[in-house]
PDB file of N, CA and C in Angstrom:
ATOM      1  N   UNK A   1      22.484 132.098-170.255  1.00  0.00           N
ATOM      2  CA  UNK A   1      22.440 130.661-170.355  1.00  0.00           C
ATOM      3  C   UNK A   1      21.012 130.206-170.058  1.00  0.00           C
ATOM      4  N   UNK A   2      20.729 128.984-170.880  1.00  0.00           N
ATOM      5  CA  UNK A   2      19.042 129.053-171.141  1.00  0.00           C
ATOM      6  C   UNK A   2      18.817 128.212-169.265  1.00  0.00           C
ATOM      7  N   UNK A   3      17.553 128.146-168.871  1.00  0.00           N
ATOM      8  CA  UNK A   3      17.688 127.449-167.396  1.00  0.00           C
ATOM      9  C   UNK A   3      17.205 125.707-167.669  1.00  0.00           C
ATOM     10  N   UNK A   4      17.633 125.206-168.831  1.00  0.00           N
ATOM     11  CA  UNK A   4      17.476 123.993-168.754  1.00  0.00           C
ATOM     12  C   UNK A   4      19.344 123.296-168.482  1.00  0.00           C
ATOM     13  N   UNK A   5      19.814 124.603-168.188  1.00  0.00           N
ATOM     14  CA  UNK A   5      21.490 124.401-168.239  1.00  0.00           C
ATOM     15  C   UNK A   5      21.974 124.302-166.686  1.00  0.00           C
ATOM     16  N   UNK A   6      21.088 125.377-166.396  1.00  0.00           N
ATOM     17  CA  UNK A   6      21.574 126.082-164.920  1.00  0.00           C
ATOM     18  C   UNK A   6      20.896 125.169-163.877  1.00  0.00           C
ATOM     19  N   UNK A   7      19.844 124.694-163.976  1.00  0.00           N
ATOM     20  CA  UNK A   7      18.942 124.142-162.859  1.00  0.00           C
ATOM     21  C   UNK A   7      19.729 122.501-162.724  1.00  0.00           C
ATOM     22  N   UNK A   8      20.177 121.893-163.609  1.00  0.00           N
ATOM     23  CA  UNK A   8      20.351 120.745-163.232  1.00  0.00           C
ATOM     24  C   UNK A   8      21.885 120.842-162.884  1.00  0.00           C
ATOM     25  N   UNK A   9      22.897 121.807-163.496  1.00  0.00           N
ATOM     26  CA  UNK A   9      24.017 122.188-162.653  1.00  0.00           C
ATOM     27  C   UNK A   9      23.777 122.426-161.236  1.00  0.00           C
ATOM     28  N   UNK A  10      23.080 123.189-160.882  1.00  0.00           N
ATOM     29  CA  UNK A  10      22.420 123.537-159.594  1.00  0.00           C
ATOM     30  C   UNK A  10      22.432 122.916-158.816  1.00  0.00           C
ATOM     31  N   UNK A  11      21.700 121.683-159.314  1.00  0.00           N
ATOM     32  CA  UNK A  11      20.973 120.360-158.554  1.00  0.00           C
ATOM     33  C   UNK A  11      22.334 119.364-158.704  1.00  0.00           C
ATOM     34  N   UNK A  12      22.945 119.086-159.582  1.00  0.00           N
ATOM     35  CA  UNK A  12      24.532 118.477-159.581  1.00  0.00           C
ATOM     36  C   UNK A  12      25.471 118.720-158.337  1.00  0.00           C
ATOM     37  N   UNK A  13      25.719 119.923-158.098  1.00  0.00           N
ATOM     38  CA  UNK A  13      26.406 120.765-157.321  1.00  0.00           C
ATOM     39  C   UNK A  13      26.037 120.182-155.999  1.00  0.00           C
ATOM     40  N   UNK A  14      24.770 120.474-155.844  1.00  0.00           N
ATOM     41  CA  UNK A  14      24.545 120.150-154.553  1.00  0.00           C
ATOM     42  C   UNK A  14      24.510 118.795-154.070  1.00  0.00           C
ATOM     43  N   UNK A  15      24.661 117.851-155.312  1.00  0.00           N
ATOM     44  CA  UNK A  15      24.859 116.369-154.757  1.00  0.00           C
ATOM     45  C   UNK A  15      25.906 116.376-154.515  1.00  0.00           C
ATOM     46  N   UNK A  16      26.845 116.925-155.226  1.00  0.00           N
ATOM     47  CA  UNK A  16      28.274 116.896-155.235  1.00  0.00           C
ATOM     48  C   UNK A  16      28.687 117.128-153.676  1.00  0.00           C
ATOM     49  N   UNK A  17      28.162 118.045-153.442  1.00  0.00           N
ATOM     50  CA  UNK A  17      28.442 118.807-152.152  1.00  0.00           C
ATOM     51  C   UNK A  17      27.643 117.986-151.129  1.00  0.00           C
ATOM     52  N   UNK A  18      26.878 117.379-151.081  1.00  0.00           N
ATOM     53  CA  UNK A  18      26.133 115.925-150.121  1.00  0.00           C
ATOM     54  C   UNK A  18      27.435 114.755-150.164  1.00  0.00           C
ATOM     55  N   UNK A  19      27.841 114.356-151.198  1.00  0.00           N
ATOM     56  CA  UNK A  19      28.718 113.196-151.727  1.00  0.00           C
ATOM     57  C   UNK A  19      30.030 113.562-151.140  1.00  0.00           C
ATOM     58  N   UNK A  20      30.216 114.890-151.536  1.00  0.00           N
ATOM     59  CA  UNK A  20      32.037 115.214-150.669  1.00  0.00           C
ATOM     60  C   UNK A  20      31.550 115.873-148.970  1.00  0.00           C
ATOM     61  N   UNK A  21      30.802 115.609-148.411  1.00  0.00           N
ATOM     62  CA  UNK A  21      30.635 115.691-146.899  1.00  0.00           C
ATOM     63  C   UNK A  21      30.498 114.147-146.408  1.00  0.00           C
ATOM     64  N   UNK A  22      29.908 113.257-147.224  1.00  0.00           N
ATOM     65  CA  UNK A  22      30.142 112.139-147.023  1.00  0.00           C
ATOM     66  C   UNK A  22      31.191 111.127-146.527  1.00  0.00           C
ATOM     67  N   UNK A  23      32.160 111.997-148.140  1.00  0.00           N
ATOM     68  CA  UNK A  23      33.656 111.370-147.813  1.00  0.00           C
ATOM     69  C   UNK A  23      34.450 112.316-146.671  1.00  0.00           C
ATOM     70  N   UNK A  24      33.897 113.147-146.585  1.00  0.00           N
ATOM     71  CA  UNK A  24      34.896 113.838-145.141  1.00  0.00           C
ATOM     72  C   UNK A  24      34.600 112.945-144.323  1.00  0.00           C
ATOM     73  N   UNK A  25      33.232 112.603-143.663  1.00  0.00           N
ATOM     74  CA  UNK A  25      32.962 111.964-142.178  1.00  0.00           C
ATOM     75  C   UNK A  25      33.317 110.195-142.528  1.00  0.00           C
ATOM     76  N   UNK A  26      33.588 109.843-143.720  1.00  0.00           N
ATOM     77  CA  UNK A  26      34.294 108.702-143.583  1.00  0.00           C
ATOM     78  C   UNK A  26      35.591 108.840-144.145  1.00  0.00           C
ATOM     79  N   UNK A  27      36.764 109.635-143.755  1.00  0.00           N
ATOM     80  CA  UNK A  27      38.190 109.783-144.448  1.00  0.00           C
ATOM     81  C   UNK A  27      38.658 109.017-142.970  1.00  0.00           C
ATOM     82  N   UNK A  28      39.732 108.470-143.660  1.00  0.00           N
ATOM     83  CA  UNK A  28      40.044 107.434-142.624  1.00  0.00           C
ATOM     84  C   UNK A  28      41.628 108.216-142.135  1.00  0.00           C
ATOM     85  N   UNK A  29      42.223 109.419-143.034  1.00  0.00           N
ATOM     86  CA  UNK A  29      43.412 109.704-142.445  1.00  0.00           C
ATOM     87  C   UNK A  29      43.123 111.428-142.521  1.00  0.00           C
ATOM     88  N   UNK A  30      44.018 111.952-142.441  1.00  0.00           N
ATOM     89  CA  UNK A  30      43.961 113.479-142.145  1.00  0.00           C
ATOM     90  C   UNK A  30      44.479 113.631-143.660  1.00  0.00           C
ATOM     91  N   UNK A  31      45.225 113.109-144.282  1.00  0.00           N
ATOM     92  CA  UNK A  31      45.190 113.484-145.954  1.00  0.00           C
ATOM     93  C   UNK A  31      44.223 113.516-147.142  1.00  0.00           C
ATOM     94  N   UNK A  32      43.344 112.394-146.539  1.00  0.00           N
ATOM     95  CA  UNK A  32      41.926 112.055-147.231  1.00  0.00           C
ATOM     96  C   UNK A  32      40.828 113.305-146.537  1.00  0.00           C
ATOM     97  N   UNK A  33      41.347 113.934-145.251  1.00  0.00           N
ATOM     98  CA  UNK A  33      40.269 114.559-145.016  1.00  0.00           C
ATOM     99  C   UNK A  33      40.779 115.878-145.842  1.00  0.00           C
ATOM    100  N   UNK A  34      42.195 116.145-145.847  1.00  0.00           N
ATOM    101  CA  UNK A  34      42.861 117.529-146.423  1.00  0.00           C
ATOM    102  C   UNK A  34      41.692 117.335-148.216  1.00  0.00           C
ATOM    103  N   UNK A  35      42.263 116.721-148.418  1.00  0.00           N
ATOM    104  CA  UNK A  35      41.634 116.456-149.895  1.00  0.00           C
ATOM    105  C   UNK A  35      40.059 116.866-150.442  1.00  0.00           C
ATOM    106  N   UNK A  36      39.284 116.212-149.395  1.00  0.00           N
ATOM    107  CA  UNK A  36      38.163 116.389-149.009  1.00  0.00           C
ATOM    108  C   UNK A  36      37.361 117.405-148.564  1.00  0.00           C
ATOM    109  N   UNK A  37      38.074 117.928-147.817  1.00  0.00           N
ATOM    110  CA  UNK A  37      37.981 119.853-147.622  1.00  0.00           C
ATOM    111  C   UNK A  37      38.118 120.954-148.635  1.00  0.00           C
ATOM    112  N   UNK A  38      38.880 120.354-149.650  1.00  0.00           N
ATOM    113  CA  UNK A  38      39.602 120.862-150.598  1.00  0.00           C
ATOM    114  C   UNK A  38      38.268 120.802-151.723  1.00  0.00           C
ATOM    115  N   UNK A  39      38.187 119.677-151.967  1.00  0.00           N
ATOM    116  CA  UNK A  39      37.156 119.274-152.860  1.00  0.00           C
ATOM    117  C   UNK A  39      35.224 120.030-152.518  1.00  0.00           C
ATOM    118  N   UNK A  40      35.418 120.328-151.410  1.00  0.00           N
ATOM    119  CA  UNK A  40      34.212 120.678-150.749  1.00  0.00           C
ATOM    120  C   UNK A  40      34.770 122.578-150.751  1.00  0.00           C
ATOM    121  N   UNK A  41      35.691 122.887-150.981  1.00  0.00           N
ATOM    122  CA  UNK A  41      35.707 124.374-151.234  1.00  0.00           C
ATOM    123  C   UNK A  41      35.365 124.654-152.662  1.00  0.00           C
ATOM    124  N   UNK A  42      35.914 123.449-153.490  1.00  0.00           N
ATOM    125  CA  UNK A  42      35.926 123.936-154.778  1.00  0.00           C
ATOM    126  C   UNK A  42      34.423 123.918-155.056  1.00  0.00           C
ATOM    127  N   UNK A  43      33.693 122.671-154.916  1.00  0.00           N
ATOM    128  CA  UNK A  43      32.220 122.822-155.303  1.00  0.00           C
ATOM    129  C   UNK A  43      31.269 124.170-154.455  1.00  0.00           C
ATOM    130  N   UNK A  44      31.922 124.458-153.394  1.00  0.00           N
ATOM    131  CA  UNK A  44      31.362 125.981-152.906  1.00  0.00           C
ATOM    132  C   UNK A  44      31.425 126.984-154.122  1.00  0.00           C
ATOM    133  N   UNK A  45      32.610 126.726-154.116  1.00  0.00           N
ATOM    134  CA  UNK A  45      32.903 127.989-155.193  1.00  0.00           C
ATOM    135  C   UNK A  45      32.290 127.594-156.316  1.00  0.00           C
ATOM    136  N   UNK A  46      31.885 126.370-156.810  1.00  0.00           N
ATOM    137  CA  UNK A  46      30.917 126.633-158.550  1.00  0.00           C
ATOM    138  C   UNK A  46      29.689 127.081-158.254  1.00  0.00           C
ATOM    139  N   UNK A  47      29.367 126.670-157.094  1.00  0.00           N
ATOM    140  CA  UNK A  47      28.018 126.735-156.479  1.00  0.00           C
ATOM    141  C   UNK A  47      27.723 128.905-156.215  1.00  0.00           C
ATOM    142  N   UNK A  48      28.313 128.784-155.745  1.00  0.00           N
ATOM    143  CA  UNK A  48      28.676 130.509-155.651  1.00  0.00           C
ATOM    144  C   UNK A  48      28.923 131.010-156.735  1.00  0.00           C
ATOM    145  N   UNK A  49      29.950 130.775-157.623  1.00  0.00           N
ATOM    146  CA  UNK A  49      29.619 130.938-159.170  1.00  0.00           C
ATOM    147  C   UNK A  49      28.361 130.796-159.998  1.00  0.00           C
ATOM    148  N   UNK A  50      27.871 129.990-159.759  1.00  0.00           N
ATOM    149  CA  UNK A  50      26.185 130.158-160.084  1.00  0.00           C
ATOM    150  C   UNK A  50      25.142 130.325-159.902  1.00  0.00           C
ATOM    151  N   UNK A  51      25.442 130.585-158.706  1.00  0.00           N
ATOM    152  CA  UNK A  51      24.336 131.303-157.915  1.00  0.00           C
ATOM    153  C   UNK A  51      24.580 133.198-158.409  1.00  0.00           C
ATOM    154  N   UNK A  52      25.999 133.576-158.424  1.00  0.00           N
ATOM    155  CA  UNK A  52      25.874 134.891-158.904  1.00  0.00           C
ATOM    156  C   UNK A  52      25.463 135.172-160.350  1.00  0.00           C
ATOM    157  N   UNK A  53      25.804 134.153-161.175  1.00  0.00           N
ATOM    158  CA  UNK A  53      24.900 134.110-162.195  1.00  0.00           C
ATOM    159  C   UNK A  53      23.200 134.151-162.069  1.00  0.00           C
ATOM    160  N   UNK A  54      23.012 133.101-161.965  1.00  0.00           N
ATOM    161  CA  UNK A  54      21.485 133.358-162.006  1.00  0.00           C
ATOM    162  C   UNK A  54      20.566 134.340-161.620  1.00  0.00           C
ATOM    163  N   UNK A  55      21.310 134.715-160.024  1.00  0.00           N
ATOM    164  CA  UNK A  55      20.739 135.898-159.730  1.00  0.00           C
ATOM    165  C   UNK A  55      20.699 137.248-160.330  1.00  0.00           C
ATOM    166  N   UNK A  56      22.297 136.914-160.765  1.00  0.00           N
ATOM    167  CA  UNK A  56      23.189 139.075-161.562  1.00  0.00           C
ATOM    168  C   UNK A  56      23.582 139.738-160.164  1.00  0.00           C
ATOM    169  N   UNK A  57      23.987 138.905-159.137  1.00  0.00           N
ATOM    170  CA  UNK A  57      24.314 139.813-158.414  1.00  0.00           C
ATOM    171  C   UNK A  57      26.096 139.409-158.052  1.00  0.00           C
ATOM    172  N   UNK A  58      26.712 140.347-158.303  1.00  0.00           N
ATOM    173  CA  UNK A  58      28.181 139.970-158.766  1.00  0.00           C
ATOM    174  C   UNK A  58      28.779 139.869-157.270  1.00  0.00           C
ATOM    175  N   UNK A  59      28.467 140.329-156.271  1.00  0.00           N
ATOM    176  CA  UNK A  59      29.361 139.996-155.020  1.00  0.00           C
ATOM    177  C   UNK A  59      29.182 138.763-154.491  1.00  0.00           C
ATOM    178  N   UNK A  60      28.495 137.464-155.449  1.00  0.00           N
ATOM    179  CA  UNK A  60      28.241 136.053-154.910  1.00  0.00           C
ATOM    180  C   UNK A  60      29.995 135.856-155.440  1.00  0.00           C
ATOM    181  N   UNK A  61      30.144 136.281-156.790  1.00  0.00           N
ATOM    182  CA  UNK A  61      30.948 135.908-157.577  1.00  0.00           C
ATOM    183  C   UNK A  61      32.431 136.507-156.841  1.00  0.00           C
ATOM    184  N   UNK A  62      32.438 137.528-155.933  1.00  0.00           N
ATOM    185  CA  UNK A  62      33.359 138.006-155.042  1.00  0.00           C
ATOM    186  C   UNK A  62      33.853 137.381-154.055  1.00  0.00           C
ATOM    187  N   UNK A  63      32.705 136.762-153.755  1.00  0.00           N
ATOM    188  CA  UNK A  63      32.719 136.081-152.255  1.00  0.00           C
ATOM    189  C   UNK A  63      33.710 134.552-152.891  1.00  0.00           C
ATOM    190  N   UNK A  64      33.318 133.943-153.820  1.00  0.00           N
ATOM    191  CA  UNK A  64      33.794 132.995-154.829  1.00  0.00           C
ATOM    192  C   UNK A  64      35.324 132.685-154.816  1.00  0.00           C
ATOM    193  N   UNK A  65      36.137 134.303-155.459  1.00  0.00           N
ATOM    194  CA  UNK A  65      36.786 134.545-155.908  1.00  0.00           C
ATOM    195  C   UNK A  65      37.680 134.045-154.386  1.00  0.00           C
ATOM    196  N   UNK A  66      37.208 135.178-153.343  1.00  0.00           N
ATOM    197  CA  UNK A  66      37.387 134.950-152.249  1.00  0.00           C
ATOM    198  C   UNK A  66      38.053 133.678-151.228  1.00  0.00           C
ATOM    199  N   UNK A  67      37.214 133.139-151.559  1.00  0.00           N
ATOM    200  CA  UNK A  67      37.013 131.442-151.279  1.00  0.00           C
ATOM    201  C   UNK A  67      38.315 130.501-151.232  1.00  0.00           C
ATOM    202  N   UNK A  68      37.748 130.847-152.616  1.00  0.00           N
ATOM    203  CA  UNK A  68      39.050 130.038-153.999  1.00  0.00           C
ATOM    204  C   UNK A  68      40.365 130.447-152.973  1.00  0.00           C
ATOM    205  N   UNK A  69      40.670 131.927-152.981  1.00  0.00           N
ATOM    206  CA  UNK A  69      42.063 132.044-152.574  1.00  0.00           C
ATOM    207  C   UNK A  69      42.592 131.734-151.283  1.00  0.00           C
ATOM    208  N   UNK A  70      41.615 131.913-150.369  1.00  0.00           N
ATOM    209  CA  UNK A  70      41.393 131.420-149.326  1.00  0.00           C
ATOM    210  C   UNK A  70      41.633 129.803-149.191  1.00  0.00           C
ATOM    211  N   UNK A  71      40.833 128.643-149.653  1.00  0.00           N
ATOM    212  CA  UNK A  71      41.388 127.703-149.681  1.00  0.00           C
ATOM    213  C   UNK A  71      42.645 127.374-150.317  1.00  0.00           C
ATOM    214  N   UNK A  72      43.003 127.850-151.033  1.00  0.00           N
ATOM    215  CA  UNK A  72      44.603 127.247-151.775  1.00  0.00           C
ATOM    216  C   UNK A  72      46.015 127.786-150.708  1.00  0.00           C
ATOM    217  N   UNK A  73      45.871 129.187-149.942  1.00  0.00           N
ATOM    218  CA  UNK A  73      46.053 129.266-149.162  1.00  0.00           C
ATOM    219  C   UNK A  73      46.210 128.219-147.780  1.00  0.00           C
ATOM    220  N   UNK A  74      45.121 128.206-147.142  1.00  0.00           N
ATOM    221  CA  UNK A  74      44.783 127.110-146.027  1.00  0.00           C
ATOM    222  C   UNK A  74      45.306 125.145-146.954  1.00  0.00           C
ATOM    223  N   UNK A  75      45.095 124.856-147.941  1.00  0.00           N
ATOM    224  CA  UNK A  75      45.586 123.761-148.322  1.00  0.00           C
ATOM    225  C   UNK A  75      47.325 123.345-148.430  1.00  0.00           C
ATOM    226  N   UNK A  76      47.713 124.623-149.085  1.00  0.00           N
ATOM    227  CA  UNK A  76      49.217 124.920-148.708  1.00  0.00           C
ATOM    228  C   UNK A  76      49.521 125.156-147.775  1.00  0.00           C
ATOM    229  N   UNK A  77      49.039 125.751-146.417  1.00  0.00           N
ATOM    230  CA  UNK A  77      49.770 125.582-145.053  1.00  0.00           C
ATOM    231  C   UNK A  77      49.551 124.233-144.385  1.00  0.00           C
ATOM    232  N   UNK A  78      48.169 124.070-144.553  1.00  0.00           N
ATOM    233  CA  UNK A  78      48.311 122.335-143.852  1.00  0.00           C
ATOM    234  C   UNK A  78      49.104 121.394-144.822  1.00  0.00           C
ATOM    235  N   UNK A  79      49.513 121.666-145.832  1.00  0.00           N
ATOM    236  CA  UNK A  79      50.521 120.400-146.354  1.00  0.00           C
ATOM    237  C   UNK A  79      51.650 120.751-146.073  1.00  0.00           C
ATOM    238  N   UNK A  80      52.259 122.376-145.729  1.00  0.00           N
ATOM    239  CA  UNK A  80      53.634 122.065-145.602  1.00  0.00           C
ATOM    240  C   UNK A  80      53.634 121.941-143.831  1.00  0.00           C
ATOM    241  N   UNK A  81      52.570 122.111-142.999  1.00  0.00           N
ATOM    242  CA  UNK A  81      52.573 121.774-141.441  1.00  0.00           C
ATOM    243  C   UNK A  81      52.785 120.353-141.540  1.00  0.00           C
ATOM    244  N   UNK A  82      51.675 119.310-142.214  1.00  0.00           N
ATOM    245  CA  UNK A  82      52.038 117.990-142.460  1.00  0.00           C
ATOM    246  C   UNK A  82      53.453 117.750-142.913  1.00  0.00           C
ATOM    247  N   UNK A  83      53.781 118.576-143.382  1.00  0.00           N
ATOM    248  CA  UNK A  83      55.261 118.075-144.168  1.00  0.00           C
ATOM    249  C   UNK A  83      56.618 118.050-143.027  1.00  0.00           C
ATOM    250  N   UNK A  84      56.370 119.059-142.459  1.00  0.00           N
ATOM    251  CA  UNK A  84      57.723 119.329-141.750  1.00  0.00           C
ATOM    252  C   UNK A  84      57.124 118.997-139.830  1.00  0.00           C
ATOM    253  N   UNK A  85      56.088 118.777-139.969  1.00  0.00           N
ATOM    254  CA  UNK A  85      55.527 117.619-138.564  1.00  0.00           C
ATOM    255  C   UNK A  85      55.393 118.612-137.242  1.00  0.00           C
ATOM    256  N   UNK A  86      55.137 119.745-138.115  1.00  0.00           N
ATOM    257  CA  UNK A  86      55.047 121.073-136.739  1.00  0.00           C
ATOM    258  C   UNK A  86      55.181 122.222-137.356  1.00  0.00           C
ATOM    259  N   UNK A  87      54.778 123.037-136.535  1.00  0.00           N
ATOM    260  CA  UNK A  87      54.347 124.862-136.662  1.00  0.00           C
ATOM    261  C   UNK A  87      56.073 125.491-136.884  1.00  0.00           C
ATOM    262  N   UNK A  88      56.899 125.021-136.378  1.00  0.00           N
ATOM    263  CA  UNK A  88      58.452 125.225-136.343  1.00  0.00           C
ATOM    264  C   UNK A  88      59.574 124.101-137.243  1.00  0.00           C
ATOM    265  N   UNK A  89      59.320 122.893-137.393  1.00  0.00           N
ATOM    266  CA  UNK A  89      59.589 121.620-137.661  1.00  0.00           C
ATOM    267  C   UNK A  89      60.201 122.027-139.280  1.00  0.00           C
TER     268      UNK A  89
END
């Protein structure tokens, strides 16, 4: 991919990732912050996705993969903890 593609993705990403830390430290409930966490894993992970690109070094793209499963994980236990109002509930 030519780098008039990659550099301003790059530079996107990382606003993105300024803009969703933003909305974490002003989420006014614990659902807006769930969301927000959520949203701030995913732009990790493009960000890590293209960073293993550019470089060619494929264990960015591991770590990525990683991530990803990792948060969907952690997003599904705090919604069904929220859901049922406890660790036992």
């Amino acid at each position: 991919m030519p780098a008039f593609i990659i550099v301003p993705a790059l530079i996107w990403a990382t606003l993105l990732l300024v803009a969703g830390g933003l909305v974490l430290v002003r989420a006014r409930d614990v659902f807006q912050r769930i969301v927000a966490l959520d949203l701030l894993a995913v732009i990790v992970i493009a960000l890590l996705a293209l960073l293993s690109y550019v470089r060619g070094q494929p264990y960015c793209f591991d770590a990525a993969v990683a991530l990803a499963l990792m948060s969907f994980v952690a997003t599904v236990a705090t919604a069904r903890y929220l859901d049922k109002g406890g660790p036992f509930g």
